[in-house]
C-alpha atoms as a PDB file:
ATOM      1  CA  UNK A   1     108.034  80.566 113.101  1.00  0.00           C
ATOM      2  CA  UNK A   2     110.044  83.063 115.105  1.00  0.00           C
ATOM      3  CA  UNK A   3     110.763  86.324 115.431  1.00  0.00           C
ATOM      4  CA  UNK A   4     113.690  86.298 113.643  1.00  0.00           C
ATOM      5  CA  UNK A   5     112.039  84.684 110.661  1.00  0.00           C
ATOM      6  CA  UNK A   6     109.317  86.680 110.394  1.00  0.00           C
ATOM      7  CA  UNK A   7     111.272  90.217 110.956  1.00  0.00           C
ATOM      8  CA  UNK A   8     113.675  88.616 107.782  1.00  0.00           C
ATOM      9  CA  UNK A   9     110.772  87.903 105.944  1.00  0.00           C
ATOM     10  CA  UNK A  10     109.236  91.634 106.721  1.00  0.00           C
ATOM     11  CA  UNK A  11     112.714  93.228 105.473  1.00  0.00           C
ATOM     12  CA  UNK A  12     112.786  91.155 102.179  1.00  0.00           C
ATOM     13  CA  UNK A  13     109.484  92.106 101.580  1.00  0.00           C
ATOM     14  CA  UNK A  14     110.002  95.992 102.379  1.00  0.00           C
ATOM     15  CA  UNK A  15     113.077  95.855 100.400  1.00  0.00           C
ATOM     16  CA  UNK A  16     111.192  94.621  97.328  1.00  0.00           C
ATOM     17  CA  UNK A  17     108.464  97.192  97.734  1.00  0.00           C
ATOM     18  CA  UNK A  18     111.608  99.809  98.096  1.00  0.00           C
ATOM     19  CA  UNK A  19     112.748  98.395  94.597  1.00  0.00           C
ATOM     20  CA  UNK A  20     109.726  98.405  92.917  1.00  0.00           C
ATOM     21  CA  UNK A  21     108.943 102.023  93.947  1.00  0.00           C
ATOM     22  CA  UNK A  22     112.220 103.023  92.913  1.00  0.00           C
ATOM     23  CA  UNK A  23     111.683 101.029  89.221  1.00  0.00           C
ATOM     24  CA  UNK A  24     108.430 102.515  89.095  1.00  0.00           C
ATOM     25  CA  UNK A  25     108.941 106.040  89.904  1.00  0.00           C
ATOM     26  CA  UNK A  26     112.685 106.568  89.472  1.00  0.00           C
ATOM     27  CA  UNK A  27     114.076 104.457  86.883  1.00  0.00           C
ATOM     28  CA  UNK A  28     111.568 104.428  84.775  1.00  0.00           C
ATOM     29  CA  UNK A  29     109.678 108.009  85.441  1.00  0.00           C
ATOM     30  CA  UNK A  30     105.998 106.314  86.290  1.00  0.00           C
ATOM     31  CA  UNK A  31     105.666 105.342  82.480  1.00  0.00           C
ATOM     32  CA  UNK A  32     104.083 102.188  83.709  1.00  0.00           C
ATOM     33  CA  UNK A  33     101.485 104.163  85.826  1.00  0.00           C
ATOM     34  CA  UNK A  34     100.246 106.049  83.018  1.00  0.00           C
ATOM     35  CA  UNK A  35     100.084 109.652  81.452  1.00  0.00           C
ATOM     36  CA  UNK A  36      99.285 111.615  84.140  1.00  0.00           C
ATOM     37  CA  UNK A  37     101.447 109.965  86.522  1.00  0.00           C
ATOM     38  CA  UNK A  38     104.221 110.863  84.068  1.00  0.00           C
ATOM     39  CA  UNK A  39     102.961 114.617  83.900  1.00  0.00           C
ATOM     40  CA  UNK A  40     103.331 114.431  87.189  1.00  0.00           C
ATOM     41  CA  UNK A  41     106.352 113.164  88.205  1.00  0.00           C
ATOM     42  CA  UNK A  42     107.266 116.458  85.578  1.00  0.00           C
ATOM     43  CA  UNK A  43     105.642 118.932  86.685  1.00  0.00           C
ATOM     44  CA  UNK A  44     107.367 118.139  90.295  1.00  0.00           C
ATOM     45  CA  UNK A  45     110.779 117.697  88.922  1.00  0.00           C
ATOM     46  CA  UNK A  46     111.117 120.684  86.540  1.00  0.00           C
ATOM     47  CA  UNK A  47     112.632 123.313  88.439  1.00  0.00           C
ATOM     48  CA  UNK A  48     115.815 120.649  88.896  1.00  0.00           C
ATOM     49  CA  UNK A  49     114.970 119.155  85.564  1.00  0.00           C
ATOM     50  CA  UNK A  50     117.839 120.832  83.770  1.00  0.00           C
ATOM     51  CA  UNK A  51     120.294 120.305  86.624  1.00  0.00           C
ATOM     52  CA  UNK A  52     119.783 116.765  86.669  1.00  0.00           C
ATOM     53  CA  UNK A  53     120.468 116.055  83.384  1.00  0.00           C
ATOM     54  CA  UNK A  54     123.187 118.506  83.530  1.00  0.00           C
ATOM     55  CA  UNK A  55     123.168 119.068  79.691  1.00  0.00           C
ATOM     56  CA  UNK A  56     126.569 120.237  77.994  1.00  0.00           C
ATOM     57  CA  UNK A  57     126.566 123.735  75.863  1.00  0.00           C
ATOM     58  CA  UNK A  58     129.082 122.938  73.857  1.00  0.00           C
ATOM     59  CA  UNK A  59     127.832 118.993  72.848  1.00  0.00           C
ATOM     60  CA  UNK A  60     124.364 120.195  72.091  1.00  0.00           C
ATOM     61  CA  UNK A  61     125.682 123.028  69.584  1.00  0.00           C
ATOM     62  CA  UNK A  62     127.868 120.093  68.205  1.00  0.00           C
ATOM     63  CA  UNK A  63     125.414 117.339  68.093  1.00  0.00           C
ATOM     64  CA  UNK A  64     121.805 119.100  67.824  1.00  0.00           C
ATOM     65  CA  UNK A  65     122.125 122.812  66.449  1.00  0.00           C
ATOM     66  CA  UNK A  66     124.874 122.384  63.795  1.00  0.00           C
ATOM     67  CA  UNK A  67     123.540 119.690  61.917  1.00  0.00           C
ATOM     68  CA  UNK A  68     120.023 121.518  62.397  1.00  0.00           C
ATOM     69  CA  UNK A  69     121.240 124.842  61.234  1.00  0.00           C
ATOM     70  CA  UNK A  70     123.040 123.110  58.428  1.00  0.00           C
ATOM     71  CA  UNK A  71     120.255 120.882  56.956  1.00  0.00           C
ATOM     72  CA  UNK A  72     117.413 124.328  56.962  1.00  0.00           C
ATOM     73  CA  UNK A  73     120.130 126.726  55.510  1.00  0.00           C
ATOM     74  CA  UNK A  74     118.291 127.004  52.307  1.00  0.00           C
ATOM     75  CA  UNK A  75     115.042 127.705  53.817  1.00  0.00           C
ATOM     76  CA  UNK A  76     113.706 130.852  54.305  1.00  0.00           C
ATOM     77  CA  UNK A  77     112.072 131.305  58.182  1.00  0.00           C
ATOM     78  CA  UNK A  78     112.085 127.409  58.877  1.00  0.00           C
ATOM     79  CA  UNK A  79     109.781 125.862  60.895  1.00  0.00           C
ATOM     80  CA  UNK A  80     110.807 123.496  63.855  1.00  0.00           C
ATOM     81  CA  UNK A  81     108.467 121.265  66.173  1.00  0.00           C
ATOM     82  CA  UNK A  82     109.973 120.125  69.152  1.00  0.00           C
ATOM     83  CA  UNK A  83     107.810 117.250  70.462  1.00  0.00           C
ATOM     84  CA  UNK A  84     108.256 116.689  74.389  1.00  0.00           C
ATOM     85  CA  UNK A  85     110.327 119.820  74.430  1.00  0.00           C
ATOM     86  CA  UNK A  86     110.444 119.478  78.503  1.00  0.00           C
ATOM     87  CA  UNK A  87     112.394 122.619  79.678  1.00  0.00           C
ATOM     88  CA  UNK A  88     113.292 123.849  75.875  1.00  0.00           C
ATOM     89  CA  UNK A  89     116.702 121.928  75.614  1.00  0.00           C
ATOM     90  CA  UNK A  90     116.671 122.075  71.569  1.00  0.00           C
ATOM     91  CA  UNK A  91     114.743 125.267  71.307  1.00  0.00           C
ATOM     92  CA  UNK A  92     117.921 126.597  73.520  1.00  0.00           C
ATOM     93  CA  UNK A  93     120.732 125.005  71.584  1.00  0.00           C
ATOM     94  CA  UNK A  94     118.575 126.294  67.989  1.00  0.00           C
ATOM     95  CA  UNK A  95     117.707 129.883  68.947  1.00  0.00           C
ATOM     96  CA  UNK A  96     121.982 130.523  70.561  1.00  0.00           C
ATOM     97  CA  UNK A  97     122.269 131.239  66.798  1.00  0.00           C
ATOM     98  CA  UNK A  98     120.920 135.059  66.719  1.00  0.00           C
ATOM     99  CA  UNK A  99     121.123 134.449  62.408  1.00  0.00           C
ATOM    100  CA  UNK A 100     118.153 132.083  62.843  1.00  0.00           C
ATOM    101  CA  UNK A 101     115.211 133.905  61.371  1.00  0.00           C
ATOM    102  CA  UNK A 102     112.896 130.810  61.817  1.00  0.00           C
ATOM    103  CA  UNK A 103     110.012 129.641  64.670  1.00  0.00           C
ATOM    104  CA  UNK A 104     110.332 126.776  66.855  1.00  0.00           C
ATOM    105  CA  UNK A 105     107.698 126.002  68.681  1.00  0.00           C
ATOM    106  CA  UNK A 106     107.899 123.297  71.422  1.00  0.00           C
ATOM    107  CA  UNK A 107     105.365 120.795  72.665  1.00  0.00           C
ATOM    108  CA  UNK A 108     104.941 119.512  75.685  1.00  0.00           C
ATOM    109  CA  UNK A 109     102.179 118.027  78.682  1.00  0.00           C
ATOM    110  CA  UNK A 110     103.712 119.509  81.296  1.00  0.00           C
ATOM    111  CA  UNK A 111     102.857 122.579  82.143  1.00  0.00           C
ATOM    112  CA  UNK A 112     105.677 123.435  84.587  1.00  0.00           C
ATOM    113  CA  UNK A 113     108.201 122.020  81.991  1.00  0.00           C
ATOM    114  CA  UNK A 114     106.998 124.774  79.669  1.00  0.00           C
ATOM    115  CA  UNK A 115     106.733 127.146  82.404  1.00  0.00           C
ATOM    116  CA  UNK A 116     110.454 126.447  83.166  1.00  0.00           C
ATOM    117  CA  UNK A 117     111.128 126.488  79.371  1.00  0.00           C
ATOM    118  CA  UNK A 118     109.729 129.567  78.907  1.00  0.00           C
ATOM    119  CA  UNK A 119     111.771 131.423  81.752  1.00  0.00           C
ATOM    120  CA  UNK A 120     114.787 130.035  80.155  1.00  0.00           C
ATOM    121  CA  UNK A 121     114.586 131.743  76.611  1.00  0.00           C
ATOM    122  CA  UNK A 122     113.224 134.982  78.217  1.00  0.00           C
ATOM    123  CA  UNK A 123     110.097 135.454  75.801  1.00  0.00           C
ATOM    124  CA  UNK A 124     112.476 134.887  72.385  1.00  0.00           C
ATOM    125  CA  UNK A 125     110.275 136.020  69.711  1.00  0.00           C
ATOM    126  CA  UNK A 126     111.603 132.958  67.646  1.00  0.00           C
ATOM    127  CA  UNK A 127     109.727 130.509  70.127  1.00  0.00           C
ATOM    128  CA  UNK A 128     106.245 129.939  71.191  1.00  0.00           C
ATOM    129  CA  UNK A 129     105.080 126.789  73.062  1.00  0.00           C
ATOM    130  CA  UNK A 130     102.104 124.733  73.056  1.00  0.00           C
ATOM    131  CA  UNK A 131     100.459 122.446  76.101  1.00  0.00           C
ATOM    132  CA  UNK A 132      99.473 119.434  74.334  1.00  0.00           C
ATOM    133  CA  UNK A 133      99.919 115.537  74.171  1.00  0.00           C
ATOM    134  CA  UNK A 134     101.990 113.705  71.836  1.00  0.00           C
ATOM    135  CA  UNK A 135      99.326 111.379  70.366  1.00  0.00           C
ATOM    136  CA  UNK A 136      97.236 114.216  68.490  1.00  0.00           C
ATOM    137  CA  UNK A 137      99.442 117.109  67.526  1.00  0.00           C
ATOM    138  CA  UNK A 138      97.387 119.829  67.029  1.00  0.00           C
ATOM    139  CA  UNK A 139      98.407 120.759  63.964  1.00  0.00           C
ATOM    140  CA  UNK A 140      97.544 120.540  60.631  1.00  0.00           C
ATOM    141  CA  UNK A 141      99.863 118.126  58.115  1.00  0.00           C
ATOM    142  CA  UNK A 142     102.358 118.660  56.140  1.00  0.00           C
ATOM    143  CA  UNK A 143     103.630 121.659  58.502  1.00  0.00           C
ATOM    144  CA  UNK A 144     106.758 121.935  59.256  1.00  0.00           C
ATOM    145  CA  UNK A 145     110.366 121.620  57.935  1.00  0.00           C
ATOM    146  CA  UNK A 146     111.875 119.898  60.756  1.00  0.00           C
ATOM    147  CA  UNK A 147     109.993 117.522  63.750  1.00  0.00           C
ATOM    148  CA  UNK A 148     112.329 116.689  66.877  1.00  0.00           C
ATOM    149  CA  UNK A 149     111.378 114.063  69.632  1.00  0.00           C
ATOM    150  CA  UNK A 150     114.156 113.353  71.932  1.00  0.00           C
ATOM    151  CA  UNK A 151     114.461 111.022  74.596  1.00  0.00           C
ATOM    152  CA  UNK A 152     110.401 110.876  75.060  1.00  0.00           C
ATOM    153  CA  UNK A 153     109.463 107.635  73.043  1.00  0.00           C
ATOM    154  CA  UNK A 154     109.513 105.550  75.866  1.00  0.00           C
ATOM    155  CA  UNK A 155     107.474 107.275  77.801  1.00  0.00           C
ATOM    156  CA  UNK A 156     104.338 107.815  75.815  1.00  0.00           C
ATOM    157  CA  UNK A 157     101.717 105.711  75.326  1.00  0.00           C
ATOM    158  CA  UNK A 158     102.384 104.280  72.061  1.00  0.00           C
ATOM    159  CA  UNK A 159     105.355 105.324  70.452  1.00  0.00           C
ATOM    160  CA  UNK A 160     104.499 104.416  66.886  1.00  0.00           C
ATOM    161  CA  UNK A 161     101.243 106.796  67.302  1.00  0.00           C
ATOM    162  CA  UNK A 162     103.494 109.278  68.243  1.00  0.00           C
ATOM    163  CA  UNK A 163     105.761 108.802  65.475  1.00  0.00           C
ATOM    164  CA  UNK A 164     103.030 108.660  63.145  1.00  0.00           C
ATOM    165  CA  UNK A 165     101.918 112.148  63.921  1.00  0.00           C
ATOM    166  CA  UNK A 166     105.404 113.287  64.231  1.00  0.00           C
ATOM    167  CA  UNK A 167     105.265 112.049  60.424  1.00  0.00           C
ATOM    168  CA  UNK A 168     102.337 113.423  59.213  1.00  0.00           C
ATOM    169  CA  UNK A 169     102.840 116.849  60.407  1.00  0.00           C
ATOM    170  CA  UNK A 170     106.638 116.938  58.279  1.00  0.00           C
ATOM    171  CA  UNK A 171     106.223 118.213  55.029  1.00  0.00           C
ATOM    172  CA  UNK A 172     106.887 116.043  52.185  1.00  0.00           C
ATOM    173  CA  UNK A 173     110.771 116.603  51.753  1.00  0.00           C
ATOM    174  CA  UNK A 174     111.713 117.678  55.586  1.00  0.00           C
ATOM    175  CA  UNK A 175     113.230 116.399  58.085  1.00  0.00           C
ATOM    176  CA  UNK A 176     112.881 114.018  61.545  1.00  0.00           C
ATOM    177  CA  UNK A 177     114.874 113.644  64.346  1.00  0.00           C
ATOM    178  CA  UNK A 178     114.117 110.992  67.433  1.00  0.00           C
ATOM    179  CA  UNK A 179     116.142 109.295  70.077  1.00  0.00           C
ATOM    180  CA  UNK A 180     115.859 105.409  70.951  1.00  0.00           C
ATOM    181  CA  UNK A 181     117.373 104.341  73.735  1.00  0.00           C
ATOM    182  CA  UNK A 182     120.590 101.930  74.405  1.00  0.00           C
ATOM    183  CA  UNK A 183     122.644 101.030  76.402  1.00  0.00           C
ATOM    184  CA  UNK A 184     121.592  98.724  79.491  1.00  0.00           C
ATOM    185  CA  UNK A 185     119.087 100.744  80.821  1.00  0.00           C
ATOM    186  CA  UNK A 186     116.741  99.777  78.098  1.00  0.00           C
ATOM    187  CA  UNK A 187     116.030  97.120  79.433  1.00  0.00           C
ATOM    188  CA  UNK A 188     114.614  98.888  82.116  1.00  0.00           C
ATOM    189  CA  UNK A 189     112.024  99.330  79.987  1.00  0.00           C
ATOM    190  CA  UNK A 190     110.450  96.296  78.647  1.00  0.00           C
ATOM    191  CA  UNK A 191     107.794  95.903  76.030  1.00  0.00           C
ATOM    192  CA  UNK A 192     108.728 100.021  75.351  1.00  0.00           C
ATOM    193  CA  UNK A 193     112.403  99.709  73.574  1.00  0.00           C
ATOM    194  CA  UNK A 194     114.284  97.995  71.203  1.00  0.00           C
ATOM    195  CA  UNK A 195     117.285  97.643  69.112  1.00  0.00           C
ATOM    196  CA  UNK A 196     118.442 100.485  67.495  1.00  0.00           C
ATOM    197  CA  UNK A 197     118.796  98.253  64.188  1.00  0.00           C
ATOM    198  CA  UNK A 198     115.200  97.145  64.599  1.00  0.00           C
ATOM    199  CA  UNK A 199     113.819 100.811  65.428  1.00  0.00           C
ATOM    200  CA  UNK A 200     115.551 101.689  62.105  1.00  0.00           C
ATOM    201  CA  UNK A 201     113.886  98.391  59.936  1.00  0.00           C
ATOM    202  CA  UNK A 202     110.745  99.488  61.825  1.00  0.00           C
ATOM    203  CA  UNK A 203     110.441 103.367  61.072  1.00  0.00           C
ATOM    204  CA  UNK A 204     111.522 102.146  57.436  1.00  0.00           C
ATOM    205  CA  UNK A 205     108.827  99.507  57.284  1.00  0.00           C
ATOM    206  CA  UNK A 206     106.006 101.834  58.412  1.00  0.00           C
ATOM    207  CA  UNK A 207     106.396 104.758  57.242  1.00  0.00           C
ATOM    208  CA  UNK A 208     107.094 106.663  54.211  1.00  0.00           C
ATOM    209  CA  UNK A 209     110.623 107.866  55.188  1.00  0.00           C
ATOM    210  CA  UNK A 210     113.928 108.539  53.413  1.00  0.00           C
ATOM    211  CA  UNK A 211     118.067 108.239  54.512  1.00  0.00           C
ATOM    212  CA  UNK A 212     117.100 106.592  57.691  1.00  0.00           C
ATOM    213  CA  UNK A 213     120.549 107.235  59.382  1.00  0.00           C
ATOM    214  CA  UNK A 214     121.302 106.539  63.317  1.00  0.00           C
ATOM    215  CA  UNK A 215     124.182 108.318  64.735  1.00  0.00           C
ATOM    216  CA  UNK A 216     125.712 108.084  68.288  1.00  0.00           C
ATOM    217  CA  UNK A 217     124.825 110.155  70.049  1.00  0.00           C
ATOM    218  CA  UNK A 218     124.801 110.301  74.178  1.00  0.00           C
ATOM    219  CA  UNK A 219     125.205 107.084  76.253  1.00  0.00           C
ATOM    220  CA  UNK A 220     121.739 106.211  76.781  1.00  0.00           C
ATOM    221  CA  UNK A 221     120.502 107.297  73.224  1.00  0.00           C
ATOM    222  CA  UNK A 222     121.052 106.877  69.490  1.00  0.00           C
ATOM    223  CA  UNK A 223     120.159 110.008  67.534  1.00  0.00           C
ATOM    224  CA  UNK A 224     118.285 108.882  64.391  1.00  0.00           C
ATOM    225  CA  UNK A 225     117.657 111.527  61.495  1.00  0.00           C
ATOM    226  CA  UNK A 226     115.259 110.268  58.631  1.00  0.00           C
ATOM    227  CA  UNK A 227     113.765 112.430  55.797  1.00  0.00           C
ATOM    228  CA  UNK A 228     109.820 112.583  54.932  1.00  0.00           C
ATOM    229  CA  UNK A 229     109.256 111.207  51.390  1.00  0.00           C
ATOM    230  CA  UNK A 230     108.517 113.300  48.918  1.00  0.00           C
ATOM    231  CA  UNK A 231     104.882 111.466  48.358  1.00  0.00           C
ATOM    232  CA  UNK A 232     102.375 112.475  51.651  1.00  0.00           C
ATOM    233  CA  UNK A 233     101.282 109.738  53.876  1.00  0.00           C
ATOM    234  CA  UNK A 234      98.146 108.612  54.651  1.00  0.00           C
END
């Protein structure tokens, strides 16, 4: 075999390596290499973390505080979990509202996330934030008015353990809202997404939620709102 060959052979496998590094690490934000991996990959990104998304003011008032402000209007000092809150991006969009006279309090396992998050609101008396994972909210049941998880699902562990705390720490009668991602970078993620119609039969089949409703919402997500039955869960 010559040199040739062999220096061909070297740059196929280098660019492979290149592309699974990139999948691994990029793409899909070292999901596949575990929790703290994830953490992370966080922790270094989150001083650009809101540049790089590059969210829009006036879409998240639209899209995520509106319908929010709208659907706790009745309640007096509401109560708002924001699971995998990152740098505070629905905190933010909530709290621009100065009429608000509830508490959000935002989750997250990053600790420079929440650091970041924390700068951005400017100590807000409205919001407090909590350095936990996902899998065991620590909080008791039956809590809050409103639980938020957006664009996280596919990177925890098990998303259906996730959603069943995110379930069991709504109070019977409030409200859910979680992302599932479209579009064709789910399939970046396999064994981790699914069809937006089959997330819906699924959340439906397992758990005791009412007016399971998708809506479009970004490119890469669906925004689904459900309500918590009126009966607790187990």
């Amino acid at each position: 075999m010559n040199s040739t060959i062999l220096l061909l052979i070297l740059a196929v496998v280098l660019a492979l390596a290149a592309i699974l590094l990139w999948w691994l690490l990029i793409a899909t934000e070292g999901v596949y290499l575990g929790r703290r991996i994830v953490t992370w990959l966080y922790d270094v990104y989150a001083n650009r973390y809101d540049s790089i998304k590059a969210y829009v003011p006036d879409w998240e008032q639209w899209t995520l505080a509106e319908p929010i402000h709208k659907m706790l209007s009745e309640i007096d000092q509401p109560l708002i979990l924001d699971v995998a809150t990152g740098t505070a991006r629905l905190p933010a969009a909530v709290l621009t509202a100065p009429e608000f006279d509830g508490t959000v309090i935002g989750l997250d396992r990053s600790a420079k996330m929440l650091d970041m998050a924390a700068q951005k609101l400017n100590a807000d008396r409205r919001v407090s934030f909590v350095l936990s994972d996902a899998v065991a909210l620590p909080f008791h049941s039956d809590t809050f008015d409103l639980v938020c998880c957006l664009e996280a699902l596919e990177f925890v562990p098990d998303q259906w353990q996730v959603i069943a705390e995110i379930v069991r720490v709504t109070h019977p009668g409030g409200a859910i809202a979680i992302t599932n991602r479209k579009g064709w970078q789910r399939w970046l993620y396999p064994f981790r997404t699914q069809d937006t119609q089959r997330f819906v039969r699924e959340l439906q089949r397992r758990f005791d939620l009412d007016s399971v409703t998708p809506t479009l919402w970004q490119m890469d997500y669906d925004l689904i709102w459900a309500m918590k039955g009126t009966a607790k869960t187990s």
